[in-house]
C-alpha atoms as a PDB file:
ATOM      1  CA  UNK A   1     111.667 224.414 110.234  1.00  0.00           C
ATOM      2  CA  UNK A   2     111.329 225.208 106.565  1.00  0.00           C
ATOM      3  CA  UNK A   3     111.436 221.707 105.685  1.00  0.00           C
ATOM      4  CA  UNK A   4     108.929 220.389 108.011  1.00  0.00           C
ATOM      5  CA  UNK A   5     106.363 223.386 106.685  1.00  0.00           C
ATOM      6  CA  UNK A   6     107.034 222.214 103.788  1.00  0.00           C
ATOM      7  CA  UNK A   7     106.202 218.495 104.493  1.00  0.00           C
ATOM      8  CA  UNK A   8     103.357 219.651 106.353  1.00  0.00           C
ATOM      9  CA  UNK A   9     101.624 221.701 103.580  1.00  0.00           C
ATOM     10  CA  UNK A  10     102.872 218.737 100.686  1.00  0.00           C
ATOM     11  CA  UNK A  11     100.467 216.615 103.691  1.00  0.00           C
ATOM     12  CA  UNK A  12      97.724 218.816 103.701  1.00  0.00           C
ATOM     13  CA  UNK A  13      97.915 219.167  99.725  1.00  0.00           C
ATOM     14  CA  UNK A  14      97.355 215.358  99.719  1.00  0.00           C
ATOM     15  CA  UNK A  15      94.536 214.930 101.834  1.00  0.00           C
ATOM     16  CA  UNK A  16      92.539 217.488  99.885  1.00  0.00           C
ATOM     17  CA  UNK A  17      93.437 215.744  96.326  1.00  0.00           C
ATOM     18  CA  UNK A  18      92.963 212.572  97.924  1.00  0.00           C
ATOM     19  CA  UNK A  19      89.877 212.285  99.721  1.00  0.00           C
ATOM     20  CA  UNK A  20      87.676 213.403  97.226  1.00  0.00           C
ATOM     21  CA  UNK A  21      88.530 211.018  94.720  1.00  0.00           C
ATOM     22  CA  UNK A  22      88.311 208.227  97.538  1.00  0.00           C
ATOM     23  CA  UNK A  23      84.729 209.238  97.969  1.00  0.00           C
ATOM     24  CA  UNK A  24      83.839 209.567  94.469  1.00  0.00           C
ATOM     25  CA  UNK A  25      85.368 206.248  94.157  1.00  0.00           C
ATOM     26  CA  UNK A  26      83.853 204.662  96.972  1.00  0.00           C
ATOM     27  CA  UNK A  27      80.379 206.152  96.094  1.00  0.00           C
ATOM     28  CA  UNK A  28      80.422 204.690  92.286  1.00  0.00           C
ATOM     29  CA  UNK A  29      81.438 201.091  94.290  1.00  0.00           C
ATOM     30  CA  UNK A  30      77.628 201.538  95.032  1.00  0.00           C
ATOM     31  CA  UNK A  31      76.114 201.820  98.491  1.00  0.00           C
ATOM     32  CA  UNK A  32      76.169 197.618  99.008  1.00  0.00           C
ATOM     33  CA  UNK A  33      79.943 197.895  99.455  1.00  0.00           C
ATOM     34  CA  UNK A  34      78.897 200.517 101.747  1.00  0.00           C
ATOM     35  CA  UNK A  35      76.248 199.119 104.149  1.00  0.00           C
ATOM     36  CA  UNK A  36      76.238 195.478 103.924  1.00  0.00           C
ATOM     37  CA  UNK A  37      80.168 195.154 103.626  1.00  0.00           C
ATOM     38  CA  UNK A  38      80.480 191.421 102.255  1.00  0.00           C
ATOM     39  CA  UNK A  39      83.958 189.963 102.613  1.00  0.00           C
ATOM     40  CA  UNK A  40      85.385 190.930  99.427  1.00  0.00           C
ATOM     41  CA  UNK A  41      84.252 194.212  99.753  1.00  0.00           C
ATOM     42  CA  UNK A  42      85.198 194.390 103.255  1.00  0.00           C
ATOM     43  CA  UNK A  43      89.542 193.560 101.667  1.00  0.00           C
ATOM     44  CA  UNK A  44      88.462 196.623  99.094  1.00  0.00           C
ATOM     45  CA  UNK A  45      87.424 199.113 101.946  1.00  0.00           C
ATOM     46  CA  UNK A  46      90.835 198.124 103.968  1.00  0.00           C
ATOM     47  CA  UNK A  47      92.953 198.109 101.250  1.00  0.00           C
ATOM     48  CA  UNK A  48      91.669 201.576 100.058  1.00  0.00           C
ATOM     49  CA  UNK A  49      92.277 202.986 103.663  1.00  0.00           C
ATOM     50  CA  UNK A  50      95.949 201.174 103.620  1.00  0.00           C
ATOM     51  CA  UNK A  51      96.951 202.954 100.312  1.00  0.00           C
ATOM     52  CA  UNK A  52      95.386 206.051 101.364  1.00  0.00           C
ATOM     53  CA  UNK A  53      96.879 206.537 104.600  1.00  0.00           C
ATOM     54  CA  UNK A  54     100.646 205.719 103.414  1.00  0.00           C
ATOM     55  CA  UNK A  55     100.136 208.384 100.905  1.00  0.00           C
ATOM     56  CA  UNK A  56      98.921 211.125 103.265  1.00  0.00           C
ATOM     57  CA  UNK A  57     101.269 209.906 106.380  1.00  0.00           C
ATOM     58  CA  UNK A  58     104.662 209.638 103.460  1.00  0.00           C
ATOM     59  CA  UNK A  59     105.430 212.715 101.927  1.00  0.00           C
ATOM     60  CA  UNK A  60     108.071 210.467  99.948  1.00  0.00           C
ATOM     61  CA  UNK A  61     105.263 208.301  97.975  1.00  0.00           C
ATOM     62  CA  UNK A  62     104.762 209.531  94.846  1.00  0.00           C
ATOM     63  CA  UNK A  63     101.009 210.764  94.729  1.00  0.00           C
ATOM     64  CA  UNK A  64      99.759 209.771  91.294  1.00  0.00           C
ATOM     65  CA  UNK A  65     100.400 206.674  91.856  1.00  0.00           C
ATOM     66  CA  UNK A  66      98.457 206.526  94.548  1.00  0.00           C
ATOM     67  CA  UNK A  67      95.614 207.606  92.651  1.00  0.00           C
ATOM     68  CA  UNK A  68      95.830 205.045  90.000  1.00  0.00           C
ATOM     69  CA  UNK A  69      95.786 202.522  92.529  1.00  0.00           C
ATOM     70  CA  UNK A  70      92.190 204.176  93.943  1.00  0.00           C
ATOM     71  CA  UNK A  71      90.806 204.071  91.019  1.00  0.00           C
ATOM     72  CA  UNK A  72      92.183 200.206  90.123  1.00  0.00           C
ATOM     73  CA  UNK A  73      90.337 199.009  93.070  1.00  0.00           C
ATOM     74  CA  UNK A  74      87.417 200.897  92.266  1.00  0.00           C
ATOM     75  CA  UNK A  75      87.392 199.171  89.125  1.00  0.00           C
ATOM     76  CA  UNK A  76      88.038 195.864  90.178  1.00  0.00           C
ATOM     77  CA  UNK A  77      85.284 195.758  92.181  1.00  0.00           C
ATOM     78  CA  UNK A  78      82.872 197.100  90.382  1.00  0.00           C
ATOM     79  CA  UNK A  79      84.343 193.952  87.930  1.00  0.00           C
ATOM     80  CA  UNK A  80      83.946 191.766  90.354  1.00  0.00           C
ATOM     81  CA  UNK A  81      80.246 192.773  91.500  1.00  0.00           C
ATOM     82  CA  UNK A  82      79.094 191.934  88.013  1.00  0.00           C
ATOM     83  CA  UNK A  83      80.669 188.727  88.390  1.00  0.00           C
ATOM     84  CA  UNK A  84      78.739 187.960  91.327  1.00  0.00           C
ATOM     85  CA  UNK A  85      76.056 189.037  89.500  1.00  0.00           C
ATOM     86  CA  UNK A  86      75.951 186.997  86.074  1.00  0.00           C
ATOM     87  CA  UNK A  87      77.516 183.518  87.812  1.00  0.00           C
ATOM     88  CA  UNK A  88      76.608 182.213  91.088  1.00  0.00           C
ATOM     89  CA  UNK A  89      79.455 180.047  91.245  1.00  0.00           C
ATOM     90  CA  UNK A  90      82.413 183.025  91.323  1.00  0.00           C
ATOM     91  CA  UNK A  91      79.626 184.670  94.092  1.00  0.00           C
ATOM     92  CA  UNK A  92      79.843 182.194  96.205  1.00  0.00           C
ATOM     93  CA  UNK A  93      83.359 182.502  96.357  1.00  0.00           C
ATOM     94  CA  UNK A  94      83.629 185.457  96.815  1.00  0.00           C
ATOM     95  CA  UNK A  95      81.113 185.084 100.009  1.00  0.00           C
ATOM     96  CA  UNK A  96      79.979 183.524 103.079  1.00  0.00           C
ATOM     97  CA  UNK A  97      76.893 181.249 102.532  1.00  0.00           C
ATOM     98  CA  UNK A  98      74.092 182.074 105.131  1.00  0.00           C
ATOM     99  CA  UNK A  99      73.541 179.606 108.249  1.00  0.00           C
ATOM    100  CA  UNK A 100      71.121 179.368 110.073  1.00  0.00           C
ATOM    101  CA  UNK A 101      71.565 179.513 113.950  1.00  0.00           C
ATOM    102  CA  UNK A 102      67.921 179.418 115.505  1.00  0.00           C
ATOM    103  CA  UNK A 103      65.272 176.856 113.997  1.00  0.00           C
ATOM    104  CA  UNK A 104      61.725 176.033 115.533  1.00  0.00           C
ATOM    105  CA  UNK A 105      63.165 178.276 118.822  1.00  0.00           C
ATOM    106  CA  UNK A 106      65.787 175.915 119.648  1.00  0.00           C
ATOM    107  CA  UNK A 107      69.368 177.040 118.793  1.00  0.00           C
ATOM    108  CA  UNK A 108      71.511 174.836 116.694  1.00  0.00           C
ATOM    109  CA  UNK A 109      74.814 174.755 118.514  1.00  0.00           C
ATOM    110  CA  UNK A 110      77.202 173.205 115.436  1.00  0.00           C
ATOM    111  CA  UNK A 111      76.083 176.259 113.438  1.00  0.00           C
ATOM    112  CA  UNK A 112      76.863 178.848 116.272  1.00  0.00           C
ATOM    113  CA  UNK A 113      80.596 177.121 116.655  1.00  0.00           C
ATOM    114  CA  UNK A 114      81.168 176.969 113.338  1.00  0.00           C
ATOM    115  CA  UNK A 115      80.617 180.876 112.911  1.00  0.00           C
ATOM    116  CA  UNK A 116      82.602 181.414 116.422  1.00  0.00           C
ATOM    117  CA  UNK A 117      78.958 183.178 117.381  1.00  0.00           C
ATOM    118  CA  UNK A 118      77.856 183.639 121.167  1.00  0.00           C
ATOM    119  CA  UNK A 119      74.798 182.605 122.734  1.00  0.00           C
ATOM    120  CA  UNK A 120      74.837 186.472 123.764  1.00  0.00           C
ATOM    121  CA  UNK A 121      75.609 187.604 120.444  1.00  0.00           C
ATOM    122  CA  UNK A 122      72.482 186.221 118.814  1.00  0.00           C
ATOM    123  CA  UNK A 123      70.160 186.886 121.608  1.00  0.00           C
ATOM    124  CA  UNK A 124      71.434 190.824 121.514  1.00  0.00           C
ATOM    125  CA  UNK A 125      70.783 190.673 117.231  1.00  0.00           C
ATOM    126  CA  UNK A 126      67.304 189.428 118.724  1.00  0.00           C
ATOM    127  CA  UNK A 127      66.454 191.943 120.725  1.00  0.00           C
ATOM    128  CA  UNK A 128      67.922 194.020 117.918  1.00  0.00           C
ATOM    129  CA  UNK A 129      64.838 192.961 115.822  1.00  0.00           C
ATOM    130  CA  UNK A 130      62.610 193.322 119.228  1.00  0.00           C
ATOM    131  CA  UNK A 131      62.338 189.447 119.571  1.00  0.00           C
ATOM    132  CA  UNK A 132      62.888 188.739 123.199  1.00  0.00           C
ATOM    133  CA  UNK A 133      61.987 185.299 123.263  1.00  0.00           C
ATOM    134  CA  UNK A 134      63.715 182.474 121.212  1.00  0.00           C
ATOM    135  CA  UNK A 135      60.798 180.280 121.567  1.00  0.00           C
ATOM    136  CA  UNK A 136      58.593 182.829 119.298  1.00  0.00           C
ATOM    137  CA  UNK A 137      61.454 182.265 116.791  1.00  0.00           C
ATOM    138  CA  UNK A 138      60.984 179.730 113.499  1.00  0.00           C
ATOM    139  CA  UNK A 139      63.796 180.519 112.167  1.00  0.00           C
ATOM    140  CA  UNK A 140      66.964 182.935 112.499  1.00  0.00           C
ATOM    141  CA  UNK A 141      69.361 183.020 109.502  1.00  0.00           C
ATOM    142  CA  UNK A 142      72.914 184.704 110.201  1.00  0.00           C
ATOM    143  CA  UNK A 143      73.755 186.056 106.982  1.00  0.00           C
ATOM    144  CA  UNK A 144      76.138 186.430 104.656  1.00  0.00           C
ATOM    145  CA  UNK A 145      76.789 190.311 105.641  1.00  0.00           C
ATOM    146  CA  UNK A 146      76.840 189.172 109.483  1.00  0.00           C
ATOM    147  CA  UNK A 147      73.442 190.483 110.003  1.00  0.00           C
ATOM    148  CA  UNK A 148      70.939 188.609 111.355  1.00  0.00           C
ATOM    149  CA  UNK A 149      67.583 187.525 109.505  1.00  0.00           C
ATOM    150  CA  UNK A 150      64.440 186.274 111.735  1.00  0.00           C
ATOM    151  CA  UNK A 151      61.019 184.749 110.514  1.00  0.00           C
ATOM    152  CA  UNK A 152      58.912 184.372 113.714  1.00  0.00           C
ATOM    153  CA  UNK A 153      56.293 181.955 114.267  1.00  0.00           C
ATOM    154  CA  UNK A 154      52.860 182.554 112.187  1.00  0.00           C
ATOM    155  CA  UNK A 155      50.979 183.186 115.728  1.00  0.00           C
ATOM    156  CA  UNK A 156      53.725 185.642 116.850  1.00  0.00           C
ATOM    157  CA  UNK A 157      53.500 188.103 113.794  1.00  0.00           C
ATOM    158  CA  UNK A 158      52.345 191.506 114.872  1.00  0.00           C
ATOM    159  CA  UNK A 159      49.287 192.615 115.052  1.00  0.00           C
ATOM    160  CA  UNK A 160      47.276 195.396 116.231  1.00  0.00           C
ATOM    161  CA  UNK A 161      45.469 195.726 119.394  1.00  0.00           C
ATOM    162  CA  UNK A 162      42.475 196.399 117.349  1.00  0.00           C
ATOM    163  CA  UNK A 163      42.748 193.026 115.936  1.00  0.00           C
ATOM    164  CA  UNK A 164      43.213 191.176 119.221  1.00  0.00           C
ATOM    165  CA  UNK A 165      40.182 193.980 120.841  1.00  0.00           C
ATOM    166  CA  UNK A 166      42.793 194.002 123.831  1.00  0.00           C
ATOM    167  CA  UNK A 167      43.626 197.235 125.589  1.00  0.00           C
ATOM    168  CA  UNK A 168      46.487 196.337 128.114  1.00  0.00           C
ATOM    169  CA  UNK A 169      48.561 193.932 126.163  1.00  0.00           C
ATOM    170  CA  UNK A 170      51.565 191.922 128.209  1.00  0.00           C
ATOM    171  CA  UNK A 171      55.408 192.376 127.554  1.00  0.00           C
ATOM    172  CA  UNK A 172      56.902 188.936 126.215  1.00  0.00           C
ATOM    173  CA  UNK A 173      60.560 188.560 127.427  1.00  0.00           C
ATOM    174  CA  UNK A 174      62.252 185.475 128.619  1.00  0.00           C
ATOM    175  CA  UNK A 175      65.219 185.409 130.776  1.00  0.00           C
ATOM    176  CA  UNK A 176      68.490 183.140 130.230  1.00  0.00           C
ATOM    177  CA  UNK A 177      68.334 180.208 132.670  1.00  0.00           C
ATOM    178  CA  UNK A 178      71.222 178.006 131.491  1.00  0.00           C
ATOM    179  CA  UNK A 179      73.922 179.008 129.350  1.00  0.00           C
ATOM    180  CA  UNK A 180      76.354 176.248 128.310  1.00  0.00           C
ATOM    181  CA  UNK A 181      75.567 173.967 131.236  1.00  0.00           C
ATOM    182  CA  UNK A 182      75.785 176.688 133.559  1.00  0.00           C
ATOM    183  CA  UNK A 183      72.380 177.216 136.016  1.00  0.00           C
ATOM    184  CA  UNK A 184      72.103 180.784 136.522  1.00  0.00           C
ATOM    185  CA  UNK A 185      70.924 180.382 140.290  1.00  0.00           C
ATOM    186  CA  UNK A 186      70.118 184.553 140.488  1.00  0.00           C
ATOM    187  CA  UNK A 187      67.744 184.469 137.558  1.00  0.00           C
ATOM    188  CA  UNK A 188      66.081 181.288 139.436  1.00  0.00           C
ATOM    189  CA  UNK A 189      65.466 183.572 142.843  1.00  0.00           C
ATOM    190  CA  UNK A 190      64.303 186.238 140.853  1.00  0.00           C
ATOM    191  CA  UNK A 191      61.411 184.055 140.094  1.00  0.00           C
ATOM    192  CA  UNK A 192      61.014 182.638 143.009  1.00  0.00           C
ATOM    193  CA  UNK A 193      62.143 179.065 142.241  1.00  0.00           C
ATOM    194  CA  UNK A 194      65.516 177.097 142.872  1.00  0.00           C
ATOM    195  CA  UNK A 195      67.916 175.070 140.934  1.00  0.00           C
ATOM    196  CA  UNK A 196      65.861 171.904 142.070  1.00  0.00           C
ATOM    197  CA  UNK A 197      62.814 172.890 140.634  1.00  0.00           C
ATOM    198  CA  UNK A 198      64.645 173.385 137.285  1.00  0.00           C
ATOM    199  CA  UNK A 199      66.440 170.051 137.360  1.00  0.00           C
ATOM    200  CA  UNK A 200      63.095 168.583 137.683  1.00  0.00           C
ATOM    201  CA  UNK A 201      61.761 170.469 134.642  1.00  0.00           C
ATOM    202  CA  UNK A 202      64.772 168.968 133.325  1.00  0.00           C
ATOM    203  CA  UNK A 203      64.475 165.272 134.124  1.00  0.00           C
ATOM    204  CA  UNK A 204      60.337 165.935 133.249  1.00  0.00           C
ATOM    205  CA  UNK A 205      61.784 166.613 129.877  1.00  0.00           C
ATOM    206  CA  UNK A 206      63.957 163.400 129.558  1.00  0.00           C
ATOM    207  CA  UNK A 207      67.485 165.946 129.774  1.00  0.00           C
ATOM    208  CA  UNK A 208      69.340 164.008 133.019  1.00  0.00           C
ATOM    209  CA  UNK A 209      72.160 166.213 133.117  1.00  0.00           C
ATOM    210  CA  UNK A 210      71.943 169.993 132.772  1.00  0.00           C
ATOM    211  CA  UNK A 211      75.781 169.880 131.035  1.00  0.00           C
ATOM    212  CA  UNK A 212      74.209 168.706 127.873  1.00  0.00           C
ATOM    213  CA  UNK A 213      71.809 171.701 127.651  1.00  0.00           C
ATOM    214  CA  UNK A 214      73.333 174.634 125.588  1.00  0.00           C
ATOM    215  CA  UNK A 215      70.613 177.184 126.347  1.00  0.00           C
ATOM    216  CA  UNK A 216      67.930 177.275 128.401  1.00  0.00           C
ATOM    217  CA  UNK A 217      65.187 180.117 128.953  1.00  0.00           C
ATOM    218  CA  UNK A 218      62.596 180.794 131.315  1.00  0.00           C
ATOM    219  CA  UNK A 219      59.308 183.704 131.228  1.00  0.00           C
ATOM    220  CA  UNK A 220      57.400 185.082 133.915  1.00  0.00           C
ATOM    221  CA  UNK A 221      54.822 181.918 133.525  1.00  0.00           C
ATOM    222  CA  UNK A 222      57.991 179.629 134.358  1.00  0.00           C
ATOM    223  CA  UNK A 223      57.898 178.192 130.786  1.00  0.00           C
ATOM    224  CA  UNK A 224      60.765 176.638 129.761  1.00  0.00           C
ATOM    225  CA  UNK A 225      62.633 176.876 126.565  1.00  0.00           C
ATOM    226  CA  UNK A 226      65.833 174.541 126.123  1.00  0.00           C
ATOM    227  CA  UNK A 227      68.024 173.989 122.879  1.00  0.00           C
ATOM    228  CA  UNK A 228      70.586 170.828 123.973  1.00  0.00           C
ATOM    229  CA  UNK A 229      74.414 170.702 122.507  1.00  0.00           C
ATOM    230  CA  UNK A 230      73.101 167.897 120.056  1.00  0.00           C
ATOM    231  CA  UNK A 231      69.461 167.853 119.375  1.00  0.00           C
ATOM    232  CA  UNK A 232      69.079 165.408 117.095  1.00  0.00           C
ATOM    233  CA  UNK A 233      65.319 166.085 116.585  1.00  0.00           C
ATOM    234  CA  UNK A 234      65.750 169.560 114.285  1.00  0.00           C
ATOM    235  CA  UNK A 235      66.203 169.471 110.998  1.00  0.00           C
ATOM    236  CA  UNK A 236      67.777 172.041 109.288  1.00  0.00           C
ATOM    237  CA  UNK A 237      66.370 173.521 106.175  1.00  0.00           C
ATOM    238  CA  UNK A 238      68.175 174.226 103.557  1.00  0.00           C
ATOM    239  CA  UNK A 239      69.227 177.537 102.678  1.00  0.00           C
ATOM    240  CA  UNK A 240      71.447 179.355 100.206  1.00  0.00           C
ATOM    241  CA  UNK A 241      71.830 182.519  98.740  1.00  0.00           C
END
């Protein structure tokens, strides 16, 4: 009993040496490390947590060097952040380059594999930045954080109601239609049309078979938005940190 008080209070000791040299640590790594969590600094925060927790959880780890190794990591990156800083070319490895996912409201399907990205995990980051329609969407930029970056349209910016001398202004949402070939026949109902009225919209549009058609969206107007597995016809800009 004497021995596991003993443990117990050597535990207690620990956590309140420990912690507040992990957040004075953590809070000189900046508040980027913090809030946009970049791969490398991403490794930092779990490594930080691993060391941490063995040294509270094992009364048999010696403590100082546990808080050497704190501050070491603090120090390396805060070494490495300046190297991101004064060469682009050690950044970039350290760092996910930004894709782009959504361009001229169409979505581009290689980009969304290659991130292992949803259809439903960009349209809730959407709605995230209160864009509920893809087709109001220029371009959409997953980036290098995870985070999602949207330029709409120029004629859907914001603007007031003064501006547009409009008093009862109309909600703009679109609803999934097709997802990954799929016809979602309740959506359809919901609107009061059927899956051959959307096939013809299809075949009007030159698509013969809805298994090519990646996404597909439909508003209260029955206007159709469709981005196709390969859709040759976007081109992607080029972007980079």
């Amino acid at each position: 009993m004497i021995e596991f008080l003993k443990e117990t209070g050597l535990i207690f000791g620990r956590i309140i040496t420990i912690l507040p040299l992990l957040l004075i640590v953590t809070l000189l790594m900046g508040k980027r490390a913090i809030g946009e969590l970049p791969v490398f600094d991403f490794l930092i925060i779990v490594t930080l947590g691993a060391v941490v927790g063995a040294d509270i959880a094992d009364p048999s780890i010696h403590h100082l060097p546990t808080a050497m190794a704190i501050i070491g990591i603090g120090i390396l990156q805060k070494v490495v952040a300046k190297w991101k800083i004064s060469n682009r070319k050690i950044g970039r490895l350290f760092t996910f380059e930004p894709t782009i996912v959504i361009h001229n409201g169409k979505f581009i399907h290689k980009n969304l594999k290659k991130l292992r990205y949803s259809i439903d995990n960009i349209l809730q980051m959407l709605r995230e930045k209160d864009v509920f329609d893809i087709s109001d969407v220029e371009t959409a930029i997953v980036e290098a954080s995870g985070s999602l970056s949207v330029l709409k349209k120029p004629l859907k910016n914001p603007v007031t109601l003064e501006d547009m001398n409009r008093t009862n202004p109309t909600s703009n949402i679109t609803f999934p239609v097709i997802i990954e070939g799929t016809i979602y026949t309740d959506v359809l109902a919901d609107l009061n049309v059927d899956e051959d009225w959307i096939r013809t919209q299809l075949s009007q549009q030159g698509i013969d078979e809805v298994e090519k058609v990646f996404f597909a969206s439909i508003n209260k107007y029955l206007e159709l938005q469709i981005s196709l597995y390969d859709d040759h016809s976007i081109t992607i800009p080029p972007i980079k940190h």
